[in-house]
PDB file of N, CA and C in Angstrom:
ATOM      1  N   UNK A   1      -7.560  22.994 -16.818  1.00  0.00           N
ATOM      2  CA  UNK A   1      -6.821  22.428 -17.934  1.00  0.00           C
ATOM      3  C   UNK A   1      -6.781  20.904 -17.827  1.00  0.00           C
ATOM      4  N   UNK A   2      -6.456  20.167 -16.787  1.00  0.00           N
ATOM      5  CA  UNK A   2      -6.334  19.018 -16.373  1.00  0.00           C
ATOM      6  C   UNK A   2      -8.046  18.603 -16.904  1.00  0.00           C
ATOM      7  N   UNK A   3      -9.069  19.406 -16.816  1.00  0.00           N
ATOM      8  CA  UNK A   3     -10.854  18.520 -17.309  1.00  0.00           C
ATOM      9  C   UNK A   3     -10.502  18.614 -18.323  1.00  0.00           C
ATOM     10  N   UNK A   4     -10.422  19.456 -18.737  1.00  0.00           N
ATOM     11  CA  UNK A   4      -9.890  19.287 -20.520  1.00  0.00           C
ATOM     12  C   UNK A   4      -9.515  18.431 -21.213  1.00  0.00           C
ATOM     13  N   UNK A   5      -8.054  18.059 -20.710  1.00  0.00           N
ATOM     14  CA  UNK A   5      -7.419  16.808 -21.051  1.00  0.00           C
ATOM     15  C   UNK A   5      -8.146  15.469 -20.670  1.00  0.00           C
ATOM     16  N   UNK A   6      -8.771  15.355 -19.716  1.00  0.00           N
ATOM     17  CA  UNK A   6      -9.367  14.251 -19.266  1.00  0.00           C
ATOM     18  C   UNK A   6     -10.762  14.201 -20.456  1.00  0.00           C
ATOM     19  N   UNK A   7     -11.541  14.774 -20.856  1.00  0.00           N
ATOM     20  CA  UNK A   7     -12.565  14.818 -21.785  1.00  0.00           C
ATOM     21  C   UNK A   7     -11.331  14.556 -22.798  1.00  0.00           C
ATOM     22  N   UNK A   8     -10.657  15.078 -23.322  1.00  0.00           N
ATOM     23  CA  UNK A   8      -9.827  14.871 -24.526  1.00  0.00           C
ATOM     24  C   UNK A   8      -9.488  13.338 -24.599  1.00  0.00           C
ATOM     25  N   UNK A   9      -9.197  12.494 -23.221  1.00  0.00           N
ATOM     26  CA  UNK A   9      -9.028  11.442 -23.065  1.00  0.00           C
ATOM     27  C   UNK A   9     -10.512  10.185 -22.977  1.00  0.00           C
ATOM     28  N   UNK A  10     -11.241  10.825 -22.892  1.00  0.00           N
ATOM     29  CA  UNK A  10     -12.417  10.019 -22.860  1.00  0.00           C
ATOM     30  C   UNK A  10     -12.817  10.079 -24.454  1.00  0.00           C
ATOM     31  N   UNK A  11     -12.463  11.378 -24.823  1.00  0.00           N
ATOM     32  CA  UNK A  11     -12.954  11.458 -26.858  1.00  0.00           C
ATOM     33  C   UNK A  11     -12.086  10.392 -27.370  1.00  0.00           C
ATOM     34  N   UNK A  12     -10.540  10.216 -26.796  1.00  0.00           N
ATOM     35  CA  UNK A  12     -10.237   9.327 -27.534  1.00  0.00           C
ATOM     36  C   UNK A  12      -9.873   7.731 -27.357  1.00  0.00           C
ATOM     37  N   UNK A  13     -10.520   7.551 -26.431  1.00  0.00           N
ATOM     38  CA  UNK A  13     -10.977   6.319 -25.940  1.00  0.00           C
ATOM     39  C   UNK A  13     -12.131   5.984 -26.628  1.00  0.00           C
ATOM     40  N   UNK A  14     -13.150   6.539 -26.799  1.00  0.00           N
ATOM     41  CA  UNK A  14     -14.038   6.206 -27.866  1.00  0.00           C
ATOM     42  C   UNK A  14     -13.806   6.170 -29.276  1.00  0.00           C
ATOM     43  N   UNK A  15     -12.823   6.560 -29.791  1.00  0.00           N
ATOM     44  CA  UNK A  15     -12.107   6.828 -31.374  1.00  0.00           C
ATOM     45  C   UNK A  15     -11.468   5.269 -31.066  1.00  0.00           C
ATOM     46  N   UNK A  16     -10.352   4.827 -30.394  1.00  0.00           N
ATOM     47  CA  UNK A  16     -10.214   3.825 -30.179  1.00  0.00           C
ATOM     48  C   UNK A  16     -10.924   2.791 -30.201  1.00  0.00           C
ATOM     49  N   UNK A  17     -11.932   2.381 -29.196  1.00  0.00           N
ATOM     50  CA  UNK A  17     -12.872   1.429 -29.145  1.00  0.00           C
ATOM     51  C   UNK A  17     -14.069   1.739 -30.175  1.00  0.00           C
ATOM     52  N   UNK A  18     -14.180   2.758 -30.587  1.00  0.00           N
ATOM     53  CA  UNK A  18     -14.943   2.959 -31.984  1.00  0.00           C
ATOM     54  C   UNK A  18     -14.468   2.219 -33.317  1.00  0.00           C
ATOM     55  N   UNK A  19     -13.467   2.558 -33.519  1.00  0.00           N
ATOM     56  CA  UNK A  19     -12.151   2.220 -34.559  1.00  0.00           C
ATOM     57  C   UNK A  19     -12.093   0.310 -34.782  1.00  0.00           C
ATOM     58  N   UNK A  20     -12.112  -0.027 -33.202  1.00  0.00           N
ATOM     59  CA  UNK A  20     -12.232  -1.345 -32.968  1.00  0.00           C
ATOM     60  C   UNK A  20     -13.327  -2.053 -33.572  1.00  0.00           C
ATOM     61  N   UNK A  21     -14.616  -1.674 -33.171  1.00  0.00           N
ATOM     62  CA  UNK A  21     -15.911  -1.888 -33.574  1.00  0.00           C
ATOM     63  C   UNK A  21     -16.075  -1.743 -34.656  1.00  0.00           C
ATOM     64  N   UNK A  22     -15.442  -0.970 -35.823  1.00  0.00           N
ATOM     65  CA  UNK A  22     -16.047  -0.880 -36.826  1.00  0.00           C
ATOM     66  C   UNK A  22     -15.082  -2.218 -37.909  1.00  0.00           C
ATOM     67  N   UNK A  23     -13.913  -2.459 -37.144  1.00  0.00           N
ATOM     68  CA  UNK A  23     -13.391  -3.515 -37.605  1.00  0.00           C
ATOM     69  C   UNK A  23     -14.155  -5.182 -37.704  1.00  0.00           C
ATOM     70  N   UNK A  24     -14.742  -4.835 -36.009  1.00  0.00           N
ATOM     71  CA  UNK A  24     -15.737  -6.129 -35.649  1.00  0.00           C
ATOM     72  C   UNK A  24     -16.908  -5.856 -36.312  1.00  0.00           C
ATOM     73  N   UNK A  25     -17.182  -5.603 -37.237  1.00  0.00           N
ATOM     74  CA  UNK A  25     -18.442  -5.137 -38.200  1.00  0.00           C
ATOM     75  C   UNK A  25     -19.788  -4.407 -37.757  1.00  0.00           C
ATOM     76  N   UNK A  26     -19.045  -3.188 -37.126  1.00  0.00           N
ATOM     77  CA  UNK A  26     -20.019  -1.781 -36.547  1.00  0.00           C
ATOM     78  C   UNK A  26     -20.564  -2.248 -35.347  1.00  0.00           C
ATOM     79  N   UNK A  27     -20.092  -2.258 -34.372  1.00  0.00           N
ATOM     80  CA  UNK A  27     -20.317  -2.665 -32.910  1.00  0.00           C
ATOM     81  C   UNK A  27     -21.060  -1.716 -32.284  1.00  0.00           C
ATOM     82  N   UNK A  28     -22.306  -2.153 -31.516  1.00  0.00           N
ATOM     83  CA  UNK A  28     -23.243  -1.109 -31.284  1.00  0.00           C
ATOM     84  C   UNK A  28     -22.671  -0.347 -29.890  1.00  0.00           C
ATOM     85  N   UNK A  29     -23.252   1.241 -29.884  1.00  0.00           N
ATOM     86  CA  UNK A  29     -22.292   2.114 -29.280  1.00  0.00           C
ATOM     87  C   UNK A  29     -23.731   2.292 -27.993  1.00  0.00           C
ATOM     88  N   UNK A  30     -23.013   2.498 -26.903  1.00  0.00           N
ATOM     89  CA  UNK A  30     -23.811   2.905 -25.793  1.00  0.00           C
ATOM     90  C   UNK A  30     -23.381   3.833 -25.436  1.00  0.00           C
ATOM     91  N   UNK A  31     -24.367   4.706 -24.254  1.00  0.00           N
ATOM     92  CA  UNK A  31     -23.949   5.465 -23.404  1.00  0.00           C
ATOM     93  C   UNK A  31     -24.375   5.277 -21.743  1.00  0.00           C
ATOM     94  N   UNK A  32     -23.680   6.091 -21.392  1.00  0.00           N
ATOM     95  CA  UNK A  32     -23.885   5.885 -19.857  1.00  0.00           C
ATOM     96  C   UNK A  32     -23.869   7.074 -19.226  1.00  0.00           C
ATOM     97  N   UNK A  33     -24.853   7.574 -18.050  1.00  0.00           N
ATOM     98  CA  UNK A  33     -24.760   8.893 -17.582  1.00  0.00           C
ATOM     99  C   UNK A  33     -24.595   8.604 -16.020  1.00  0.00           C
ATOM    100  N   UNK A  34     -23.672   9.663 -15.417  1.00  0.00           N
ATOM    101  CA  UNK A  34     -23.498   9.466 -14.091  1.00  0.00           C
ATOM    102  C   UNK A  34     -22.278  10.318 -13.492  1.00  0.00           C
ATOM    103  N   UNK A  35     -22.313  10.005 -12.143  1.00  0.00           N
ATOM    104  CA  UNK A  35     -22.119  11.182 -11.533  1.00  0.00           C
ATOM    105  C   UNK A  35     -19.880  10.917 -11.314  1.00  0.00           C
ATOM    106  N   UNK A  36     -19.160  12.146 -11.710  1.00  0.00           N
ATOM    107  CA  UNK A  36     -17.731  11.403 -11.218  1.00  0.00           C
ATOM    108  C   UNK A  36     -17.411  11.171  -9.935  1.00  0.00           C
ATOM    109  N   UNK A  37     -16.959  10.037 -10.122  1.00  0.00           N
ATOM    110  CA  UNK A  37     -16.081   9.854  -8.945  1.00  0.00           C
ATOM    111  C   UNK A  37     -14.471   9.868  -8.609  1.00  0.00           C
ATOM    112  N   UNK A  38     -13.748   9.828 -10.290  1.00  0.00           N
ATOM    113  CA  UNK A  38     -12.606   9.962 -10.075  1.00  0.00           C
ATOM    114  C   UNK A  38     -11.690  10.392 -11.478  1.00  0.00           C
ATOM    115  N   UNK A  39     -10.862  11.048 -11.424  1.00  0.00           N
ATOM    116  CA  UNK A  39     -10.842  11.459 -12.976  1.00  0.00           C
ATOM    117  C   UNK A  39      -9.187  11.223 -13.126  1.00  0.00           C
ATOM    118  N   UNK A  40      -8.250  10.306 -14.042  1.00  0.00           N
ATOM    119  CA  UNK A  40      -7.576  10.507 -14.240  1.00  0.00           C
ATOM    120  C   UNK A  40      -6.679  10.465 -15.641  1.00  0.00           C
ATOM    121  N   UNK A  41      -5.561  10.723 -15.892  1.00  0.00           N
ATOM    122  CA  UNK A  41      -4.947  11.259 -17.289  1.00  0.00           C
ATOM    123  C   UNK A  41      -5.680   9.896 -18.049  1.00  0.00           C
ATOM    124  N   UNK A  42      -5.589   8.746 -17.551  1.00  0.00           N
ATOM    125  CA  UNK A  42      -6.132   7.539 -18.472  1.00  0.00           C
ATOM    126  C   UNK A  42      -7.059   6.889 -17.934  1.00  0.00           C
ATOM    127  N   UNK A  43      -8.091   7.651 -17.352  1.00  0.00           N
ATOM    128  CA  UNK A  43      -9.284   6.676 -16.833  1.00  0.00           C
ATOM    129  C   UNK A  43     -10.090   7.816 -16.248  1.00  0.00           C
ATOM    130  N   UNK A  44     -11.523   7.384 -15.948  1.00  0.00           N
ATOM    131  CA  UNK A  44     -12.743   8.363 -15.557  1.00  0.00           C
ATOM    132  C   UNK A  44     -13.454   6.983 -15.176  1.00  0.00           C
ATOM    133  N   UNK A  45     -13.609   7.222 -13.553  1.00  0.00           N
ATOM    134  CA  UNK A  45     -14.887   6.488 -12.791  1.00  0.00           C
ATOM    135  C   UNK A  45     -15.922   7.510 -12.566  1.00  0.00           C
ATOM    136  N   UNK A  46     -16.923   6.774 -12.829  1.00  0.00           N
ATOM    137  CA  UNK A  46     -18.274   7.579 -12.823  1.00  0.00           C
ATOM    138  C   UNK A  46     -19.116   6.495 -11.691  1.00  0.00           C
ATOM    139  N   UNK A  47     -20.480   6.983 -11.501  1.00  0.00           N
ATOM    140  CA  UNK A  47     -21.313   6.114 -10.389  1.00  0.00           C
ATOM    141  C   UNK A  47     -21.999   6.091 -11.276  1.00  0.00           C
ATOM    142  N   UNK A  48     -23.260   5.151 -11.722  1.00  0.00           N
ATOM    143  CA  UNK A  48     -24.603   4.593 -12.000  1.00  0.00           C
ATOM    144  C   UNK A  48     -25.238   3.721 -11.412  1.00  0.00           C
ATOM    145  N   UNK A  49     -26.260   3.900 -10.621  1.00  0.00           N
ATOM    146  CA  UNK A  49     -27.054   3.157 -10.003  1.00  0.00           C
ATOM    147  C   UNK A  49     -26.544   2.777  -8.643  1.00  0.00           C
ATOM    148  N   UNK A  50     -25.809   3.050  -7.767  1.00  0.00           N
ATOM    149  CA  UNK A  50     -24.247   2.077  -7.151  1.00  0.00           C
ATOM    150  C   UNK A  50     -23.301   1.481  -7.520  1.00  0.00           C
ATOM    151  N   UNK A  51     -23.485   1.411  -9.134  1.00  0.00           N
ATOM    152  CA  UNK A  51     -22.234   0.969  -9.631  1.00  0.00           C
ATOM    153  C   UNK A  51     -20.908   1.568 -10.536  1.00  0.00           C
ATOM    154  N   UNK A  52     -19.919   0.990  -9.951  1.00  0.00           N
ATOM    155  CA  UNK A  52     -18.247   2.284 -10.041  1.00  0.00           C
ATOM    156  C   UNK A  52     -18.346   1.786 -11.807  1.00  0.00           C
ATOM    157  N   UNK A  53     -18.255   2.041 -12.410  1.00  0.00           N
ATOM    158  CA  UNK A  53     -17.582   2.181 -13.986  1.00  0.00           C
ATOM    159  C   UNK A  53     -16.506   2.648 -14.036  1.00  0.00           C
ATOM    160  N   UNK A  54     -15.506   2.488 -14.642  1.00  0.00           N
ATOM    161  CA  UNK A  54     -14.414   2.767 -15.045  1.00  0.00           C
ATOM    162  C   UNK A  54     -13.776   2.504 -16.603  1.00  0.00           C
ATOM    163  N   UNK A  55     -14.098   3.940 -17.337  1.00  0.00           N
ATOM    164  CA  UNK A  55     -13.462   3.974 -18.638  1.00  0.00           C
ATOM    165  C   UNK A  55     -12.288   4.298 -18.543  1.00  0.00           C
ATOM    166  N   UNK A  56     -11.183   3.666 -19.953  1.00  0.00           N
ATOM    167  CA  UNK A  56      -9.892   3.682 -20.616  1.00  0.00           C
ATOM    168  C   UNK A  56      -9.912   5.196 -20.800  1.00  0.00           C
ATOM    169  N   UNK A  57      -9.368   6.183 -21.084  1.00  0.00           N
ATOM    170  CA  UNK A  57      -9.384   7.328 -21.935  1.00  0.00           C
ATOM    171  C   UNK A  57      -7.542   7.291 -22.336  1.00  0.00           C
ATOM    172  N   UNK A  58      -7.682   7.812 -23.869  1.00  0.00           N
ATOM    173  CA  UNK A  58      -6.722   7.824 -24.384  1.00  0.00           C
ATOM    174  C   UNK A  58      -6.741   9.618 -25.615  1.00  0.00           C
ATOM    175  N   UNK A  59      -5.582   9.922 -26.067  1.00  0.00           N
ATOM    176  CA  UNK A  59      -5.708  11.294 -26.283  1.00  0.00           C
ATOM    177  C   UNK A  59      -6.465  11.950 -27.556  1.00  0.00           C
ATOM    178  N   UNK A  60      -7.331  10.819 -28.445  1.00  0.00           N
ATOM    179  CA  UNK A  60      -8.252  11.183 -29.095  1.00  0.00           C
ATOM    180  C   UNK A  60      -9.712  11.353 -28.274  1.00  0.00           C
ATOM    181  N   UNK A  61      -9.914  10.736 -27.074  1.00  0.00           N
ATOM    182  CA  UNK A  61     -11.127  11.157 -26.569  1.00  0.00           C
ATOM    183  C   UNK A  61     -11.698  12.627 -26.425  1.00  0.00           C
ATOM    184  N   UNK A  62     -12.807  12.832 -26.964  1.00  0.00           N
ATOM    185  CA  UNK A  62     -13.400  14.149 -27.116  1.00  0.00           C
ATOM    186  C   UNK A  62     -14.307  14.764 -26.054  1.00  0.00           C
ATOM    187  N   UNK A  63     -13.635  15.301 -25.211  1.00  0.00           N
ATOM    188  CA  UNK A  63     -14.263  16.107 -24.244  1.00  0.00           C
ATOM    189  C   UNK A  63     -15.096  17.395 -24.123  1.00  0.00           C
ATOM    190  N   UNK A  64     -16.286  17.481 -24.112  1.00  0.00           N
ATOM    191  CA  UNK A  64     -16.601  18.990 -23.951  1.00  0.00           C
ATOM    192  C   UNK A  64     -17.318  19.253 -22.137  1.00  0.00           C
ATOM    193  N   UNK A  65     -17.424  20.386 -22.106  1.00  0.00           N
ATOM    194  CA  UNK A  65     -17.072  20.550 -20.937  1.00  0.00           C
ATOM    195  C   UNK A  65     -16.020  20.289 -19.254  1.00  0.00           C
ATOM    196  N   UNK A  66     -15.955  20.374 -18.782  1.00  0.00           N
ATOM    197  CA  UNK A  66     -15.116  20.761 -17.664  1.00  0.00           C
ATOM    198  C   UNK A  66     -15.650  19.009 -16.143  1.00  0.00           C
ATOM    199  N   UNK A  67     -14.437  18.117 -16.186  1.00  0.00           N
ATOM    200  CA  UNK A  67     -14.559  17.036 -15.782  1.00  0.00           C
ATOM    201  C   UNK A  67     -13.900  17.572 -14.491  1.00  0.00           C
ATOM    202  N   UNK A  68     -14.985  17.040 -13.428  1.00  0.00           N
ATOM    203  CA  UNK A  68     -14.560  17.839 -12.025  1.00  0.00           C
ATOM    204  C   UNK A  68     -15.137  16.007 -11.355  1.00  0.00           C
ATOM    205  N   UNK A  69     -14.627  16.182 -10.022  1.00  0.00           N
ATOM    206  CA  UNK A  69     -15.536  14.898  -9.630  1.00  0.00           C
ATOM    207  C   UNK A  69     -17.030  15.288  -8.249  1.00  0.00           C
ATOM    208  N   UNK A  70     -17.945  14.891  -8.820  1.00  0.00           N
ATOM    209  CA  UNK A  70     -19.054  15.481  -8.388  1.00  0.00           C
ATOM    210  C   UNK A  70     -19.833  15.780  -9.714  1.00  0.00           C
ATOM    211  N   UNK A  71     -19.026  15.827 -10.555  1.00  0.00           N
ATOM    212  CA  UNK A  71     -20.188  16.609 -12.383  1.00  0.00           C
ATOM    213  C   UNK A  71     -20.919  15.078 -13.077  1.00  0.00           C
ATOM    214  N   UNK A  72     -21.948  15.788 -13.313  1.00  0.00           N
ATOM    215  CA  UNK A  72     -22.499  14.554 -14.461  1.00  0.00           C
ATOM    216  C   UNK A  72     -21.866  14.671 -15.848  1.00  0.00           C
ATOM    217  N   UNK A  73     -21.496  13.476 -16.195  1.00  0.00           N
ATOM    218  CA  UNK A  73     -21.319  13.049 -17.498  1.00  0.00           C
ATOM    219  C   UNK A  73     -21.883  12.156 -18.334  1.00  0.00           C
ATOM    220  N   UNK A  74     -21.970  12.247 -19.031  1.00  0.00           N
ATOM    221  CA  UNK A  74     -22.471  11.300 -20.303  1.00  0.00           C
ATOM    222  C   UNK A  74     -20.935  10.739 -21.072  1.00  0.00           C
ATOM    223  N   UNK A  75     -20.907   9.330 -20.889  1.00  0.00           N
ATOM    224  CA  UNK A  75     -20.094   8.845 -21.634  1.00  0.00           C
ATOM    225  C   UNK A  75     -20.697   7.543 -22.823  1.00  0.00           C
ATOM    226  N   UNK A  76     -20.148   7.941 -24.222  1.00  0.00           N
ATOM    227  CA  UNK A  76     -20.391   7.357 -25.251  1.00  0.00           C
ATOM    228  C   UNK A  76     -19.469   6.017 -25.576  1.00  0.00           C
ATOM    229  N   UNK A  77     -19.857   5.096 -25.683  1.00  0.00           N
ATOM    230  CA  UNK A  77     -18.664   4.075 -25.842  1.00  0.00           C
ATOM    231  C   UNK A  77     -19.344   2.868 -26.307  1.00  0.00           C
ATOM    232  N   UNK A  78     -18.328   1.953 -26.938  1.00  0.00           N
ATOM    233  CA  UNK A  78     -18.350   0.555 -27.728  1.00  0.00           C
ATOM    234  C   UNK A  78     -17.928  -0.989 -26.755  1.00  0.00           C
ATOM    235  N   UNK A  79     -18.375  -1.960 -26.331  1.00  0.00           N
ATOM    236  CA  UNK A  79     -17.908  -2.489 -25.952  1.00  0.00           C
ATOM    237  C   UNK A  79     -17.241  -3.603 -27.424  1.00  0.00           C
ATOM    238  N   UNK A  80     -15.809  -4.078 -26.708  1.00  0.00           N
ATOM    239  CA  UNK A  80     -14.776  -4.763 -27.993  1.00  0.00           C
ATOM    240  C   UNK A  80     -14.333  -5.657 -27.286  1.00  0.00           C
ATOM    241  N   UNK A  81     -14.457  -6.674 -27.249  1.00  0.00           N
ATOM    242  CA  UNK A  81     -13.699  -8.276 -27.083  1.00  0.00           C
ATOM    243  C   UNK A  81     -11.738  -7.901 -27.167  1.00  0.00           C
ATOM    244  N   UNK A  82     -10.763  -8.133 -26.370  1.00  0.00           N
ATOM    245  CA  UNK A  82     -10.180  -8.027 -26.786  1.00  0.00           C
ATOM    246  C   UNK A  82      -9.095  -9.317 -26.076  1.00  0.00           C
ATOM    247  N   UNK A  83      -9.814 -10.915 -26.116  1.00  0.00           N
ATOM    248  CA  UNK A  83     -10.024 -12.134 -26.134  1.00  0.00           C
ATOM    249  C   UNK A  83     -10.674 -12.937 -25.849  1.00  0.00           C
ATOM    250  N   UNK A  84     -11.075 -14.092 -26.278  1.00  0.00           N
ATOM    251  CA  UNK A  84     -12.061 -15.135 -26.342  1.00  0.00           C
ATOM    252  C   UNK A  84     -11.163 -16.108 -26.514  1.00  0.00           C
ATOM    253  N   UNK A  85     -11.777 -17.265 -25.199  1.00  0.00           N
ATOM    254  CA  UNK A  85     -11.346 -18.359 -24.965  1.00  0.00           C
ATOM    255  C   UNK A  85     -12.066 -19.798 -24.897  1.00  0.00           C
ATOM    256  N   UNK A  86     -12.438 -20.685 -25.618  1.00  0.00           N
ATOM    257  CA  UNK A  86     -13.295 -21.132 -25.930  1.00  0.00           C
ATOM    258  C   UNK A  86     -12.824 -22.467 -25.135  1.00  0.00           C
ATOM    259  N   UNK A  87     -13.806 -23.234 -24.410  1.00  0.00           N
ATOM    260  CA  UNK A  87     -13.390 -23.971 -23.331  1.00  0.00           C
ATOM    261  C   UNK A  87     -13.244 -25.579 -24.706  1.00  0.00           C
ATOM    262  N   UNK A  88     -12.145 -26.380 -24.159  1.00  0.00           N
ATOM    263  CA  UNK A  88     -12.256 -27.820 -25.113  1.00  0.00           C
ATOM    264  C   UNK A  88     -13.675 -28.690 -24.912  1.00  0.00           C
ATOM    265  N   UNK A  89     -14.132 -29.113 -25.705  1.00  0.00           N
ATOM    266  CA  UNK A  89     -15.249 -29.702 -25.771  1.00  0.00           C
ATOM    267  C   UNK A  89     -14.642 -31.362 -25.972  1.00  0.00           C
ATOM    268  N   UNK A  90     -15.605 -32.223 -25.754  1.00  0.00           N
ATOM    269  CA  UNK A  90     -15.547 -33.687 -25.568  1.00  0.00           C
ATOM    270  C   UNK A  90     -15.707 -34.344 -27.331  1.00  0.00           C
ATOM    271  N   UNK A  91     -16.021 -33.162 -28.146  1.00  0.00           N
ATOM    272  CA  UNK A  91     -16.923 -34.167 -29.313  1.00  0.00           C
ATOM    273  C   UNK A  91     -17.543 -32.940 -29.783  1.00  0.00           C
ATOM    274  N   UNK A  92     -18.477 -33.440 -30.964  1.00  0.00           N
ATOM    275  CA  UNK A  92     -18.886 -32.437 -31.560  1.00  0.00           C
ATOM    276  C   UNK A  92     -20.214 -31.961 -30.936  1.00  0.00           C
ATOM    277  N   UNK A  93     -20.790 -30.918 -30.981  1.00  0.00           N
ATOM    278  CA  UNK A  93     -21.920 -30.166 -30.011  1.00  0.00           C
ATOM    279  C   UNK A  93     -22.716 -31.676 -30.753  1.00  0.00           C
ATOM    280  N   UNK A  94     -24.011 -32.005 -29.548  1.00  0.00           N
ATOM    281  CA  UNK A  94     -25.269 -32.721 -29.260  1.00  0.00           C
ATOM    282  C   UNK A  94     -26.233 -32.278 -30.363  1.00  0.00           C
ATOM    283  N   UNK A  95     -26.601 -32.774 -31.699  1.00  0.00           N
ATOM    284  CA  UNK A  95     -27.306 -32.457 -32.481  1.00  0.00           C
ATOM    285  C   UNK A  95     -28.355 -33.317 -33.124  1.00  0.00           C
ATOM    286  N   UNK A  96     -29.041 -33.472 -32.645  1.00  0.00           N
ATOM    287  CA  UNK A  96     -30.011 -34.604 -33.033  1.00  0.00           C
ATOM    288  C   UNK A  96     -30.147 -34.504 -34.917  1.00  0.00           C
ATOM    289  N   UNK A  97     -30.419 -35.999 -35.125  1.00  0.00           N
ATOM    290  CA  UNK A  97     -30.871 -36.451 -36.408  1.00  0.00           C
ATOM    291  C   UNK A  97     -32.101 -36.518 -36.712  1.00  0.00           C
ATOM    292  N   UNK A  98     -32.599 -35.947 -37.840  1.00  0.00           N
ATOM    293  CA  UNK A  98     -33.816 -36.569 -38.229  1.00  0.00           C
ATOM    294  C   UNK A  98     -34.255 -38.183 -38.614  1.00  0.00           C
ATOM    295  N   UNK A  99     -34.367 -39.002 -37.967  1.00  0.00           N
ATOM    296  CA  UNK A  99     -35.033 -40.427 -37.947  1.00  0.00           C
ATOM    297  C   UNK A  99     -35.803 -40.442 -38.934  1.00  0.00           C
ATOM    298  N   UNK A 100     -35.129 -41.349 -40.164  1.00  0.00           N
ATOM    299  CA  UNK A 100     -36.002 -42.124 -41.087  1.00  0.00           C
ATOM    300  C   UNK A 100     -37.196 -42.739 -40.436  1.00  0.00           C
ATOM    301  N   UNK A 101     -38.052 -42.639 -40.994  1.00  0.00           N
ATOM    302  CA  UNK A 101     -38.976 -44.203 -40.700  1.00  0.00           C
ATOM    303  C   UNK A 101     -38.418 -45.429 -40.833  1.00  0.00           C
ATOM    304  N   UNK A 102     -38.637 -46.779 -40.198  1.00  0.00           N
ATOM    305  CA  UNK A 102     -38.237 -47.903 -40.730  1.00  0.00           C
ATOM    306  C   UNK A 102     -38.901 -48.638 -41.559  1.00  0.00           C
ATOM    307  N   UNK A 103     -39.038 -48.995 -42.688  1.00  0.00           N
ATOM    308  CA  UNK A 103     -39.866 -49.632 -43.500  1.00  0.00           C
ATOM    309  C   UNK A 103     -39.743 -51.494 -43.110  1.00  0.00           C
ATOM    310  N   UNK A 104     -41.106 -52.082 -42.677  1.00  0.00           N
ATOM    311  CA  UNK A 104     -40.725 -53.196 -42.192  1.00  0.00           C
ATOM    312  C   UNK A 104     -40.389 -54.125 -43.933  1.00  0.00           C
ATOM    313  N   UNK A 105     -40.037 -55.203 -43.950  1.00  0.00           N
ATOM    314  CA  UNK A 105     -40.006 -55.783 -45.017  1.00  0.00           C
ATOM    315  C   UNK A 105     -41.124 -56.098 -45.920  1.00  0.00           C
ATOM    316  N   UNK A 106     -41.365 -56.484 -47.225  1.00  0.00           N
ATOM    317  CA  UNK A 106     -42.466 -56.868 -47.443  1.00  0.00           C
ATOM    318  C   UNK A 106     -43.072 -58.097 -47.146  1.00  0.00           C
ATOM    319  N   UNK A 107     -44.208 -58.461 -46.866  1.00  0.00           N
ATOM    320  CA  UNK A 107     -44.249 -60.142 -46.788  1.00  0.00           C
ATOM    321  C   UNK A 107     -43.944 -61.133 -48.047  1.00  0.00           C
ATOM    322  N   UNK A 108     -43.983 -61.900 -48.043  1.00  0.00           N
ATOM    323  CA  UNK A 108     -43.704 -62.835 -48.929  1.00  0.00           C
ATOM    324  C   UNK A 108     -45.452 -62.662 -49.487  1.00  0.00           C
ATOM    325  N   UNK A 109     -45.113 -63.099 -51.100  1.00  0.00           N
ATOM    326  CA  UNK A 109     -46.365 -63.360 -51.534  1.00  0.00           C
ATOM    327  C   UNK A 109     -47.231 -65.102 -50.942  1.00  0.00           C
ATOM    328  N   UNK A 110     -48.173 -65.035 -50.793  1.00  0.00           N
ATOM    329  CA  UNK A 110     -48.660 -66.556 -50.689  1.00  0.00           C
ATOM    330  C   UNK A 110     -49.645 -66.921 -51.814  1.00  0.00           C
ATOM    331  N   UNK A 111     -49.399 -68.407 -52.221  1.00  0.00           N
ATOM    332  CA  UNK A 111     -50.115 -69.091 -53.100  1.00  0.00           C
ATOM    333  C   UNK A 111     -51.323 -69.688 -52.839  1.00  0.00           C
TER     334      UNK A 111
END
């Protein structure tokens, strides 16, 4: 019962960060497959490659099958900004001009 809920929590962790994305104008969705390492009411670490992942799960996440740690999973998900900090700048960004030619003067007419 407890995998259950935990897939239920990963379905709605993606409804969430789905929900998000489609606000940020359809945010492209990945997946990731790998082996568990830890499963709890609001989070699922998985392994890929040597590396620990750790998803949010919340109670729209849609689970099918039975989340044990040792099982492969496939998890579907959006990555969402949720702040951006934009460092102060000196001036306005470095943008070069297009350079007129210089037209030298005309000479004087001679008589």
């Amino acid at each position: 019962m407890k995998i259950k809920t935990a897939f239920s929590l990963i379905a709605a962790a993606n409804l969430v960060l789905g929900t998000t994305a489609a606000i940020a104008a359809g945010a492209k969705s990945y997946q990731v497959t790998g082996t568990i390492l830890e499963v709890k009411p609001t989070m699922i670490a998985v392994q890929k490659d040597g590396d620990r992942l750790e998803m949010d799960l919340d109670p729209q996440t849609k689970v099918t099958g039975e989340l044990k740690v040792g099982a492969t999973v496939t998890i579907t998900y959006v990555m969402s900004a949720t702040k951006v900090e934009a460092a102060a700048t000196s001036g306005a960004p470095d943008v070069q001009k297009k350079k007129e030619p210089v037209s030298a003067p005309s000479p004087a007419p001679t008589q």
